[in-house]
N, C-alpha and C. Protein backbone atom coordinates (compact mmCIF):
# COMPACT_ATOMS: atom_id res chain seq x y z
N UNK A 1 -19.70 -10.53 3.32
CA UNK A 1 -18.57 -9.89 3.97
C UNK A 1 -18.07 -8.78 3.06
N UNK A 2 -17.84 -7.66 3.62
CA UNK A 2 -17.67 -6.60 2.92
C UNK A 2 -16.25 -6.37 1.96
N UNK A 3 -15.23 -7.27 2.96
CA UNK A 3 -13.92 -6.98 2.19
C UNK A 3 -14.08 -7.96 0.84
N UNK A 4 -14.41 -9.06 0.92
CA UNK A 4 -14.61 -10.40 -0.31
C UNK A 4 -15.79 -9.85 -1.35
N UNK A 5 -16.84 -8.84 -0.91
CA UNK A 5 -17.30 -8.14 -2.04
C UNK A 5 -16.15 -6.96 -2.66
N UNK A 6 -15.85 -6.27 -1.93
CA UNK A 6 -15.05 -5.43 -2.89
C UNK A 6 -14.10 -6.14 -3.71
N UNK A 7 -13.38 -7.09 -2.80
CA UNK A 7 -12.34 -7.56 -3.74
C UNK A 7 -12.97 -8.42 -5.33
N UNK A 8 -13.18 -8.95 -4.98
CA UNK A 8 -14.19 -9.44 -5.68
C UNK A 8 -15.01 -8.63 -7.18
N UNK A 9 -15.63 -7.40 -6.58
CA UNK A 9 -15.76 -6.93 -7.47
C UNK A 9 -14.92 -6.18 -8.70
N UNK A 10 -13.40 -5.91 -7.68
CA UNK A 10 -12.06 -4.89 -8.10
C UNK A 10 -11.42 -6.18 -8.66
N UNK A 11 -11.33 -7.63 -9.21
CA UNK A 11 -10.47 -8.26 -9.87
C UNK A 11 -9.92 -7.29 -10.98
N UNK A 12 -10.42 -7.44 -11.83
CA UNK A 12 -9.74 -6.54 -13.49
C UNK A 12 -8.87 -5.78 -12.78
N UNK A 13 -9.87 -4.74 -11.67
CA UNK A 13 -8.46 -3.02 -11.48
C UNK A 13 -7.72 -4.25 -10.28
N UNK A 14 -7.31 -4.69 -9.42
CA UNK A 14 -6.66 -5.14 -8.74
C UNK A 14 -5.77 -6.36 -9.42
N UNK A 15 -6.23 -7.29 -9.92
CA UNK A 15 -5.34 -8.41 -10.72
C UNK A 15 -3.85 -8.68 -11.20
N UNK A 16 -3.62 -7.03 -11.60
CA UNK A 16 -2.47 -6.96 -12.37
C UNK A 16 -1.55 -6.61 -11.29
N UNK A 17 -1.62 -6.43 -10.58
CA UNK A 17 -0.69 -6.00 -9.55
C UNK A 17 -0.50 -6.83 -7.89
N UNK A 18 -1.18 -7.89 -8.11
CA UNK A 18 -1.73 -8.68 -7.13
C UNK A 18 -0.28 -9.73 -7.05
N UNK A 19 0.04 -10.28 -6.05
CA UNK A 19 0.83 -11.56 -6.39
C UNK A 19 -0.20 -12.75 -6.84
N UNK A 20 0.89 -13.49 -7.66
CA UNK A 20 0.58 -14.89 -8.28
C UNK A 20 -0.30 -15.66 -6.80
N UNK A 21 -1.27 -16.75 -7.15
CA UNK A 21 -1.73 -17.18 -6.51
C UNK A 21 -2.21 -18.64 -7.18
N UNK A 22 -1.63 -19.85 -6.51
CA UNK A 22 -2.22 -21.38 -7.05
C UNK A 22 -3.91 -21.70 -7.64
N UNK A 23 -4.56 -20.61 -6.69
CA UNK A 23 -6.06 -20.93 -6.92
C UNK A 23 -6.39 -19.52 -7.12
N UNK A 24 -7.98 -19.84 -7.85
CA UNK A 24 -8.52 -18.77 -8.91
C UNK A 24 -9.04 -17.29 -7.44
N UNK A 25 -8.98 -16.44 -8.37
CA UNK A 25 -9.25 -14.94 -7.80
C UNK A 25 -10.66 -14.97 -6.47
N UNK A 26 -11.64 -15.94 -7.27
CA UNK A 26 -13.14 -16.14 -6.60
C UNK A 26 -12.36 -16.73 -5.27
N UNK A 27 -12.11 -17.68 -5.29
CA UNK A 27 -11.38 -18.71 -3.75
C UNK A 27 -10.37 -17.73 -3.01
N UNK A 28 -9.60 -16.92 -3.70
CA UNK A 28 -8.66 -16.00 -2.24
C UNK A 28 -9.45 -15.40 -1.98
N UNK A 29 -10.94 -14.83 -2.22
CA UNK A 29 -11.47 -13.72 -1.69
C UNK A 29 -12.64 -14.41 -0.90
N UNK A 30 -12.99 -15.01 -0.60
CA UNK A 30 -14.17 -15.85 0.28
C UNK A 30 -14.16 -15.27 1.35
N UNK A 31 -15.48 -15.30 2.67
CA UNK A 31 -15.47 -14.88 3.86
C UNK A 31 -14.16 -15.21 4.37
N UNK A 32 -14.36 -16.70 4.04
CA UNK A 32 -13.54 -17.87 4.79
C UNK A 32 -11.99 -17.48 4.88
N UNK A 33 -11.03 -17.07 3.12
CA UNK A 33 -10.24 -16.32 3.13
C UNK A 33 -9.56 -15.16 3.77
N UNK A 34 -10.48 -14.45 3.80
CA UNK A 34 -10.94 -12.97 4.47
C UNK A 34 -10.30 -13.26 6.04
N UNK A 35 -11.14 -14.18 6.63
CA UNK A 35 -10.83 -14.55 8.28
C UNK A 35 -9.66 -15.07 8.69
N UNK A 36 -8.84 -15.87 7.53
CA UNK A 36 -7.70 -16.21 7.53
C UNK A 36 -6.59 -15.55 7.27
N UNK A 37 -6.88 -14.29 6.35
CA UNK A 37 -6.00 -13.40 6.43
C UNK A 37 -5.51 -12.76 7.21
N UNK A 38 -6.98 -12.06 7.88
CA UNK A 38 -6.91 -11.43 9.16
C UNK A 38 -6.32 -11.84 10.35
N UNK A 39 -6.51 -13.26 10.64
CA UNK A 39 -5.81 -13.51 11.76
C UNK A 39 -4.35 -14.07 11.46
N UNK A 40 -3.68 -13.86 10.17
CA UNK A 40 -2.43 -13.38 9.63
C UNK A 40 -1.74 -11.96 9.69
N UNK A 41 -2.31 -11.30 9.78
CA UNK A 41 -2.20 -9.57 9.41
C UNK A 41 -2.22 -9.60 11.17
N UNK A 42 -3.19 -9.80 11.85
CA UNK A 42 -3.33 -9.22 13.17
C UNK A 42 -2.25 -9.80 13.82
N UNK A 43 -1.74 -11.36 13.68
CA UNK A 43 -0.68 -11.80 14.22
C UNK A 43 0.59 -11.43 14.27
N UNK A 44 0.84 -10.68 12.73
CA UNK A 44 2.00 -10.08 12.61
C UNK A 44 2.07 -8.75 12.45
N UNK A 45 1.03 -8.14 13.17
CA UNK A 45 0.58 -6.77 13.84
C UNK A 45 1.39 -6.79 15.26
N UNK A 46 0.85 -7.74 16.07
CA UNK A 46 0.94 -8.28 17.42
C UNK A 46 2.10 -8.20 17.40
N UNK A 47 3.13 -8.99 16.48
CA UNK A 47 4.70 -9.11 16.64
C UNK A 47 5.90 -7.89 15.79
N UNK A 48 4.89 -7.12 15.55
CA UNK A 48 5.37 -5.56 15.30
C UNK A 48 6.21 -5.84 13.96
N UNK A 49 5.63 -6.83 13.14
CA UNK A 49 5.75 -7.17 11.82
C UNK A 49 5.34 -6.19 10.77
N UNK A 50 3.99 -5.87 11.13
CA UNK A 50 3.06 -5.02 9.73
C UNK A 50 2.62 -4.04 10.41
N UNK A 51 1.89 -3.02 9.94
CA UNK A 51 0.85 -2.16 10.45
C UNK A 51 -0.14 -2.05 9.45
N UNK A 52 -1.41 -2.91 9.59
CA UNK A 52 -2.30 -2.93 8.79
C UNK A 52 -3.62 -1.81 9.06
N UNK A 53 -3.67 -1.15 7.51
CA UNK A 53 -4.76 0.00 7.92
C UNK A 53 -5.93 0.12 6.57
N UNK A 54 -7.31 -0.61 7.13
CA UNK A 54 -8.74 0.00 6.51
C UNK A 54 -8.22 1.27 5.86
N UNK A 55 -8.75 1.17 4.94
CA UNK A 55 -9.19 2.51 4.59
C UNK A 55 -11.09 2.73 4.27
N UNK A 56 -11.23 3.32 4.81
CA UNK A 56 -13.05 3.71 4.72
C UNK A 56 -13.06 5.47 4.38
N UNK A 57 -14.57 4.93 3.53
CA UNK A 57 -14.89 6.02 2.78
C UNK A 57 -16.54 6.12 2.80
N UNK A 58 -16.86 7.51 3.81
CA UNK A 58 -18.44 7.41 3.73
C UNK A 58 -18.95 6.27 4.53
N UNK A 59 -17.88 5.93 5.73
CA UNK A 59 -18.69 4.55 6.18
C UNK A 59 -18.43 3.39 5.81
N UNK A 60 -17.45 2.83 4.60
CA UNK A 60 -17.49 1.90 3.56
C UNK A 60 -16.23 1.53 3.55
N UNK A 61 -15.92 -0.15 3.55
CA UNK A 61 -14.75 0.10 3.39
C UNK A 61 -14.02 0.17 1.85
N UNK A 62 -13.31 0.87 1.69
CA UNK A 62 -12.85 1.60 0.10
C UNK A 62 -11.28 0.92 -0.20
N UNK A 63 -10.41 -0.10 0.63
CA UNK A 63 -9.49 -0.11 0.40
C UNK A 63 -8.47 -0.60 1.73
N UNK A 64 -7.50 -0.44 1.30
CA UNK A 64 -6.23 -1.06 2.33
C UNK A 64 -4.78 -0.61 2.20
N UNK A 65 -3.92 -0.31 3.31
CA UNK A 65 -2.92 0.87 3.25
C UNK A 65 -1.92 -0.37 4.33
N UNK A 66 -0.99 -1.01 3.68
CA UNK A 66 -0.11 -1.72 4.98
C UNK A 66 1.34 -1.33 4.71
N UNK A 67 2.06 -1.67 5.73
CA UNK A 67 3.21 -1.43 6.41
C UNK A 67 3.60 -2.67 6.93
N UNK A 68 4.63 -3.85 5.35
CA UNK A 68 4.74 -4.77 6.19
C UNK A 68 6.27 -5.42 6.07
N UNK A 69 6.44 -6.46 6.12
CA UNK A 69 7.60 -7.00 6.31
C UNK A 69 8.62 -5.90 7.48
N UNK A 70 8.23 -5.66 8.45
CA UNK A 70 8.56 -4.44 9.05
C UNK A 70 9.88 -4.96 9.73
N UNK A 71 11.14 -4.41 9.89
CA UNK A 71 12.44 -5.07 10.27
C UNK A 71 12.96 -3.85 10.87
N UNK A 72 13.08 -4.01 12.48
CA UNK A 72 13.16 -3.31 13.61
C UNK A 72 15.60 -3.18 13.67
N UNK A 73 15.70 -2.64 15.16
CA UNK A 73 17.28 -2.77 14.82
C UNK A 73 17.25 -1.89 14.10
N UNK A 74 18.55 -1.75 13.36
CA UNK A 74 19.63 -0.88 12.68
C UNK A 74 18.67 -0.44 11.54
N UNK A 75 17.82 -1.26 11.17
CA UNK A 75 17.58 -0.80 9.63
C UNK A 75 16.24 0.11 10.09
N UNK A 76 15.50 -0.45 10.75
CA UNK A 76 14.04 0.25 11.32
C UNK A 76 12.94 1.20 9.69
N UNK A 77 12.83 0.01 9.22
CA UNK A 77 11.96 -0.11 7.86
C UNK A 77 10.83 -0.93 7.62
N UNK A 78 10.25 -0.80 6.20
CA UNK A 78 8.86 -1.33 6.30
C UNK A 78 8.94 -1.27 4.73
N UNK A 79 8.08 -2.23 4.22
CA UNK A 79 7.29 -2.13 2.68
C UNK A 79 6.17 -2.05 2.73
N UNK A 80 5.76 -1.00 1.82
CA UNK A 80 4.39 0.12 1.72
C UNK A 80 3.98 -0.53 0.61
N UNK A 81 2.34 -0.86 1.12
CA UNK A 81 1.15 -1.40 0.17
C UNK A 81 0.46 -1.11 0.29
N UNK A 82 -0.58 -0.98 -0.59
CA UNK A 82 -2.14 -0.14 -1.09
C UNK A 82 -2.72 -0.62 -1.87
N UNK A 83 -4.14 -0.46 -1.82
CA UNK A 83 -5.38 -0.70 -2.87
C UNK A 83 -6.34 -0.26 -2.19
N UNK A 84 -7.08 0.28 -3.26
CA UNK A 84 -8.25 1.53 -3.21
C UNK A 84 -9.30 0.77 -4.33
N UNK A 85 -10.48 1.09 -3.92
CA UNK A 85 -11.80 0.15 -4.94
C UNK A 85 -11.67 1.20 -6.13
N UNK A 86 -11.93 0.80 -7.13
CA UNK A 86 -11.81 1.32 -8.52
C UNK A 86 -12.76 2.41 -8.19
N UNK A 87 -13.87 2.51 -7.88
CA UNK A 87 -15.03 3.56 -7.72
C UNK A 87 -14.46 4.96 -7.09
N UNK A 88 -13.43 4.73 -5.65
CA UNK A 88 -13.32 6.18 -5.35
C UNK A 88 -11.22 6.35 -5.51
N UNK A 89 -11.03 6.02 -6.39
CA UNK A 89 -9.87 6.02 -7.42
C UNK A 89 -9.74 7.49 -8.23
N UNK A 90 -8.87 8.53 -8.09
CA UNK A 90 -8.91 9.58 -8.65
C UNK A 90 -9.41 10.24 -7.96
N UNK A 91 -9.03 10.46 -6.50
CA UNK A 91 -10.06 11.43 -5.73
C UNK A 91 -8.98 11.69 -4.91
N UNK A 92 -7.86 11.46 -4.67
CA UNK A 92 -7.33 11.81 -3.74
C UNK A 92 -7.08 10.84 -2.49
N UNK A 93 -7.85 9.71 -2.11
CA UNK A 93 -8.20 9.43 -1.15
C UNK A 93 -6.81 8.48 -1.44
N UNK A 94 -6.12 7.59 -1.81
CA UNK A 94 -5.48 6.69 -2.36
C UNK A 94 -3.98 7.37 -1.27
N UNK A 95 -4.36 8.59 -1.84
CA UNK A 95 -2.48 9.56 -1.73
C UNK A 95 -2.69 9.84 -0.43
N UNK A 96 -3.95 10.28 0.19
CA UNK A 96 -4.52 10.82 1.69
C UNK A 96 -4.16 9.98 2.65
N UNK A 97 -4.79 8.79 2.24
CA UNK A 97 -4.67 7.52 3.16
C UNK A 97 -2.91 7.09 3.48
N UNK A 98 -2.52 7.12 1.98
CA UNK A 98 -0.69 6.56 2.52
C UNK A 98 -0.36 7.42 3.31
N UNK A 99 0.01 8.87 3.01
CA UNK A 99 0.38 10.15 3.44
C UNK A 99 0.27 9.93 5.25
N UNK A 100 -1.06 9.57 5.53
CA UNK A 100 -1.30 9.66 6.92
C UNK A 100 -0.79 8.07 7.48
N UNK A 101 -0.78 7.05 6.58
CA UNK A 101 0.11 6.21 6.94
C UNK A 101 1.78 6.27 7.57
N UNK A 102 2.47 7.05 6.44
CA UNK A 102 3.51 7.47 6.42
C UNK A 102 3.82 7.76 7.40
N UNK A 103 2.87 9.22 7.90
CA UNK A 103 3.16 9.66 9.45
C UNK A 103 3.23 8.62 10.53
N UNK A 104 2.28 7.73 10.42
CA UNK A 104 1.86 6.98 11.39
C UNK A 104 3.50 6.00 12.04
N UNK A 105 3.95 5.36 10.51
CA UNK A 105 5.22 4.97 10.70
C UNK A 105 6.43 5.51 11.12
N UNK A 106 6.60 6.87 10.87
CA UNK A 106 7.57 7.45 10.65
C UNK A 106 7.61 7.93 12.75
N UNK A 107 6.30 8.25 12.71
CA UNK A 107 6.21 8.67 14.19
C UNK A 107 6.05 7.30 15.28
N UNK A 108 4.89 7.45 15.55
CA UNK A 108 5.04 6.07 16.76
C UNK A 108 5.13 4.78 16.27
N UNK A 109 5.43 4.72 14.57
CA UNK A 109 6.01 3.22 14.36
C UNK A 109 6.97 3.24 14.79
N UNK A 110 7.98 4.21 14.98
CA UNK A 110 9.19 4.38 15.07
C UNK A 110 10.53 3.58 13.70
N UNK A 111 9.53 3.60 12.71
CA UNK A 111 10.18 3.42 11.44
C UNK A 111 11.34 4.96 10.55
N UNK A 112 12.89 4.44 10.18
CA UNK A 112 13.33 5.63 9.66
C UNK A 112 12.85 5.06 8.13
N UNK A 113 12.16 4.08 7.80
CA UNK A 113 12.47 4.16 5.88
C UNK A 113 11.02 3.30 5.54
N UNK A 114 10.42 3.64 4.46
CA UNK A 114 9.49 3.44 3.77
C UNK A 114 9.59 2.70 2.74
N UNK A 115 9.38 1.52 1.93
CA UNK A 115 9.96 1.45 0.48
C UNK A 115 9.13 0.82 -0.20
N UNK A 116 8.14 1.32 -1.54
CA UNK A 116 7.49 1.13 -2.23
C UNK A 116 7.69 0.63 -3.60
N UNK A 117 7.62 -0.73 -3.71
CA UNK A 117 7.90 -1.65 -5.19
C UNK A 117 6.53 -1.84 -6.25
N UNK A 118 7.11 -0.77 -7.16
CA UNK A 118 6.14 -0.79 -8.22
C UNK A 118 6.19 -1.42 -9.26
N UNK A 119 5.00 -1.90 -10.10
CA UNK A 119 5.50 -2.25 -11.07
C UNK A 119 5.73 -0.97 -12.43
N UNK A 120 6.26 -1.40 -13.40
CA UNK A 120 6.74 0.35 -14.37
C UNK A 120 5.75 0.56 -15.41
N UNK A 121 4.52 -0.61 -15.03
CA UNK A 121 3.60 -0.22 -16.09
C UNK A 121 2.42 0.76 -14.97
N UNK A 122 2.53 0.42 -13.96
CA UNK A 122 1.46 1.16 -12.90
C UNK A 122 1.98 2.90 -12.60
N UNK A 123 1.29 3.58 -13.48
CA UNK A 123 1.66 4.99 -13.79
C UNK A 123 1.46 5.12 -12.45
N UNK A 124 -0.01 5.23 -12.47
CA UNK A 124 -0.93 5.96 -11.04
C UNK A 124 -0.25 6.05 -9.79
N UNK A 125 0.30 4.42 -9.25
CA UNK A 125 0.81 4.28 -8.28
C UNK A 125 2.18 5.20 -8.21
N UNK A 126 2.91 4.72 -9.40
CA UNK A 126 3.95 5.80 -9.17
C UNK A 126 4.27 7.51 -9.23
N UNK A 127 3.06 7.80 -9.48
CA UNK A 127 3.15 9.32 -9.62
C UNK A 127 2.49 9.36 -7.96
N UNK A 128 1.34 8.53 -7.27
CA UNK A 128 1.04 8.70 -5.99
C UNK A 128 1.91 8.95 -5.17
N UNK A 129 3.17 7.82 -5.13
CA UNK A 129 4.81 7.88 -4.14
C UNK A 129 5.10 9.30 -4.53
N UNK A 130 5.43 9.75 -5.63
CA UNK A 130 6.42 10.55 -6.19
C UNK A 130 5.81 11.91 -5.90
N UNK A 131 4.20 11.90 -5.58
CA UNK A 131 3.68 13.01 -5.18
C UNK A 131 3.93 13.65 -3.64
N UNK A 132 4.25 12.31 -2.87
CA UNK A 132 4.10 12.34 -1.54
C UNK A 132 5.90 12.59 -0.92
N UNK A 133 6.77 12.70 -2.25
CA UNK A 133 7.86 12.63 -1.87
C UNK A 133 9.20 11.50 -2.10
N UNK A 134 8.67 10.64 -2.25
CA UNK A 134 9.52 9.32 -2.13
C UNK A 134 10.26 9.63 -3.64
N UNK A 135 11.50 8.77 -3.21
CA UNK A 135 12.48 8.93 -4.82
C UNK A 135 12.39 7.86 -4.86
N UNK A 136 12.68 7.39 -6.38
CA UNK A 136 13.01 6.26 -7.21
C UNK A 136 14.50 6.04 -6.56
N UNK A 137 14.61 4.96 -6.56
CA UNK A 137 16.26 4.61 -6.35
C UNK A 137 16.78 2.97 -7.21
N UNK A 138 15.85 2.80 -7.86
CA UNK A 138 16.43 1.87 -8.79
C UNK A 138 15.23 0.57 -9.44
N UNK A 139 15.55 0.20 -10.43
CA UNK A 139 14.75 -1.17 -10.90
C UNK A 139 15.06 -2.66 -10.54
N UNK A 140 14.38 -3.27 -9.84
CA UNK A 140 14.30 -4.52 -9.21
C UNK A 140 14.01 -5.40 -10.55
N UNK A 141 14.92 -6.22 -10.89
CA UNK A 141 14.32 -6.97 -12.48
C UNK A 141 13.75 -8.12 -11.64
N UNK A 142 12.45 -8.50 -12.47
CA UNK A 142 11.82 -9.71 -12.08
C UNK A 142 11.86 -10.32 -10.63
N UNK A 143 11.29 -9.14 -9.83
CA UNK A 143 11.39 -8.83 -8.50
C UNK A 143 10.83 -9.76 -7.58
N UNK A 144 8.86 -9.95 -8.29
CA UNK A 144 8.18 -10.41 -7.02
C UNK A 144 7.19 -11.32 -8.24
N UNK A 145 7.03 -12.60 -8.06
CA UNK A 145 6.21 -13.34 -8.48
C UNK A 145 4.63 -12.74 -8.82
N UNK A 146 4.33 -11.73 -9.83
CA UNK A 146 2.75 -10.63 -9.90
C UNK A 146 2.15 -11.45 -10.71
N UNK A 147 0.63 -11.78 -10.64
CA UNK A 147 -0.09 -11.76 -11.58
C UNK A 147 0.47 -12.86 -12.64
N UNK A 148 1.16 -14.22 -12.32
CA UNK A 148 1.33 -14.62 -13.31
C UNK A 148 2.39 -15.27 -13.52
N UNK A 149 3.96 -14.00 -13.38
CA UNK A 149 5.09 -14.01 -14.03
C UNK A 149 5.80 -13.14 -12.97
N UNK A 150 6.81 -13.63 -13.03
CA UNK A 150 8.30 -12.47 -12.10
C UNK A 150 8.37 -11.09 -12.63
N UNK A 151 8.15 -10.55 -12.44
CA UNK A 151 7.59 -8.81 -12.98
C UNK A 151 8.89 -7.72 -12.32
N UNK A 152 9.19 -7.13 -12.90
CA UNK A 152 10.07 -6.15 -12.85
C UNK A 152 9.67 -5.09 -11.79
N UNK A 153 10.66 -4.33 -10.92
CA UNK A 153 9.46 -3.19 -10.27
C UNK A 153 10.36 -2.01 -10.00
N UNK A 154 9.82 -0.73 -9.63
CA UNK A 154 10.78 0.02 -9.89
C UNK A 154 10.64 0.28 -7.78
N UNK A 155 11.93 0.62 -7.27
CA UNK A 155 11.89 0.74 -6.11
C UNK A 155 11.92 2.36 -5.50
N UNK A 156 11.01 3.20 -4.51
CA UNK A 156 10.98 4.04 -4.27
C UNK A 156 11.30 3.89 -2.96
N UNK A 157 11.70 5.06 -2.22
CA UNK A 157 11.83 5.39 -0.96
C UNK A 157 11.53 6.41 -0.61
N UNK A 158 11.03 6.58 0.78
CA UNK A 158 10.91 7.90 1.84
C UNK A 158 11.52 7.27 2.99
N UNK A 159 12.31 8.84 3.35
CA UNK A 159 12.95 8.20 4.62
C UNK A 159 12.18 9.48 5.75
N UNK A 160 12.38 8.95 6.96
CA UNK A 160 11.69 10.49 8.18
C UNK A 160 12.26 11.85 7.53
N UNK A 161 13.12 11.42 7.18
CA UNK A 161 13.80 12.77 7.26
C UNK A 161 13.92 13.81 5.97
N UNK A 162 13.26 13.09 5.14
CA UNK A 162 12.87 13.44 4.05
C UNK A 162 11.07 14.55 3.94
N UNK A 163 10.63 14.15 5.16
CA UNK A 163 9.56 14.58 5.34
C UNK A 163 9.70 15.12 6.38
N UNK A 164 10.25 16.16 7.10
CA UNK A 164 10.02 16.97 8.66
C UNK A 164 8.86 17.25 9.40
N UNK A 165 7.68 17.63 8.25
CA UNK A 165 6.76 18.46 8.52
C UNK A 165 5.91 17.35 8.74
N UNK A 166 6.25 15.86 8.19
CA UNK A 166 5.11 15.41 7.97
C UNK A 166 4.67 14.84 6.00
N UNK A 167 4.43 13.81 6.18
CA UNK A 167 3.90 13.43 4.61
C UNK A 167 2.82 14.18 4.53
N UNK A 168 1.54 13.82 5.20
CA UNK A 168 0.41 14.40 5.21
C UNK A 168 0.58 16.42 4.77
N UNK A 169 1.42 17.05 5.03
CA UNK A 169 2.26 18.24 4.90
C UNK A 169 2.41 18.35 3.02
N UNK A 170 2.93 17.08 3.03
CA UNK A 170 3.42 17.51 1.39
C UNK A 170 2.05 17.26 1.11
N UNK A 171 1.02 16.55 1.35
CA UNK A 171 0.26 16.34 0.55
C UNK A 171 -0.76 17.66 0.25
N UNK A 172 -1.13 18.19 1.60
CA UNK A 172 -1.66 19.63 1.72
C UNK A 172 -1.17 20.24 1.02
N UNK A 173 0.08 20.31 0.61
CA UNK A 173 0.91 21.90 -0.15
C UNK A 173 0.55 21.61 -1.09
N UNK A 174 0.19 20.49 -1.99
CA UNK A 174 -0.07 20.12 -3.29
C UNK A 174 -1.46 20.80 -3.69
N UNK A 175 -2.49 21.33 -2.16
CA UNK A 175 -3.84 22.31 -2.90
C UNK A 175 -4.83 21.55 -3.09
N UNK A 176 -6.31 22.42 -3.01
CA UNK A 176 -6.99 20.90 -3.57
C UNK A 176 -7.42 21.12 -5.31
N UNK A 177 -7.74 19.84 -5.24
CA UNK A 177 -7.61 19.33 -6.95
C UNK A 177 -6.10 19.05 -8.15
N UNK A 178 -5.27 19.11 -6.64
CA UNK A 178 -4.00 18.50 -7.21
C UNK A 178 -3.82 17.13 -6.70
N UNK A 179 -4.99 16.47 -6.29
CA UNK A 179 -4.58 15.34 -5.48
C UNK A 179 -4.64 13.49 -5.87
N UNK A 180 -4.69 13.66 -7.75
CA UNK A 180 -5.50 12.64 -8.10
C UNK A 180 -4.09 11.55 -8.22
């Protein structure tokens, strides 16, 4: 199964940023895993919970872009997650993929707010948000059970209206070979 090989192979680059888990890295990633997730993710697709999105590259799948804990009403928001296979990492594709996420939410999710919890040792990730627009708006201490231990994270936001044109917009103006 294609997703339980990548993952699988991405432990080291994925690990540190992963939530804590009772059983070892090999056992969450199994076919078996895999099928159980999915019909987790699709369920709370169905109930306009998440918006879960492949990312493929060349045919392949390269990664994963979601939109979840999604909370409709007054607040009409979502928490933004990502992972990209270590191999096509530094290419742009990472920032491409959210960017067109973004839109996706912002437009017929009918989401006004975005909010991305980093941790403050994950440069990459946070220069990715910060490229696409989103501000820092504060540090979450010992936020989310990562890798281990209650980990600190720094909290970003994009709201619609922060982006008019479009995320995918900022990302273009940035040129190419500004996109890593």
């Amino acid at each position: 199964m294609e997703w339980s090989r990548l993952r699988l192979a991405n432990e080291s680059w994925l690990r540190p940023w992963e939530p804590s888990a009772p059983v070892a890295w090999s056992v969450r990633h199994t076919p078996a895993a895999y099928r159980a997730m999915r019909r987790s993710v699709l369920r709370r697709a169905r109930a306009g919970t998440s918006m879960p999105f492949a990312v493929r590259v060349e045919g392949r799948l390269a990664g994963q872009v979601t939109v979840d804990n999604i909370v409709r009403g007054a607040l009409r928001s979502g928490s933004l997650g990502y992972w990209v296979d270590r191999a096509v990492a530094g290419r742009g594709l990472a920032s491409l993929a959210v960017a067109l996420v973004c839109d996706h939410a912002f437009g017929p999710g009918g989401l006004h707010r975005l909010q991305a919890d980093i941790r403050p040792e994950n440069r990459p990730s946070q220069a990715l948000v910060e490229r696409l627009g989103f501000a820092r708006e504060g540090l979450l201490r010992r936020y989310l059970d990562i890798d281990g231990d209650w980990r600190d994270h720094l909290s970003y936001a994009l709201l619609a209206e922060d982006a008019p044109a479009g995320v995918l917009s900022t990302w273009l103006a940035r040129g190419p070979g500004l996109h890593h």
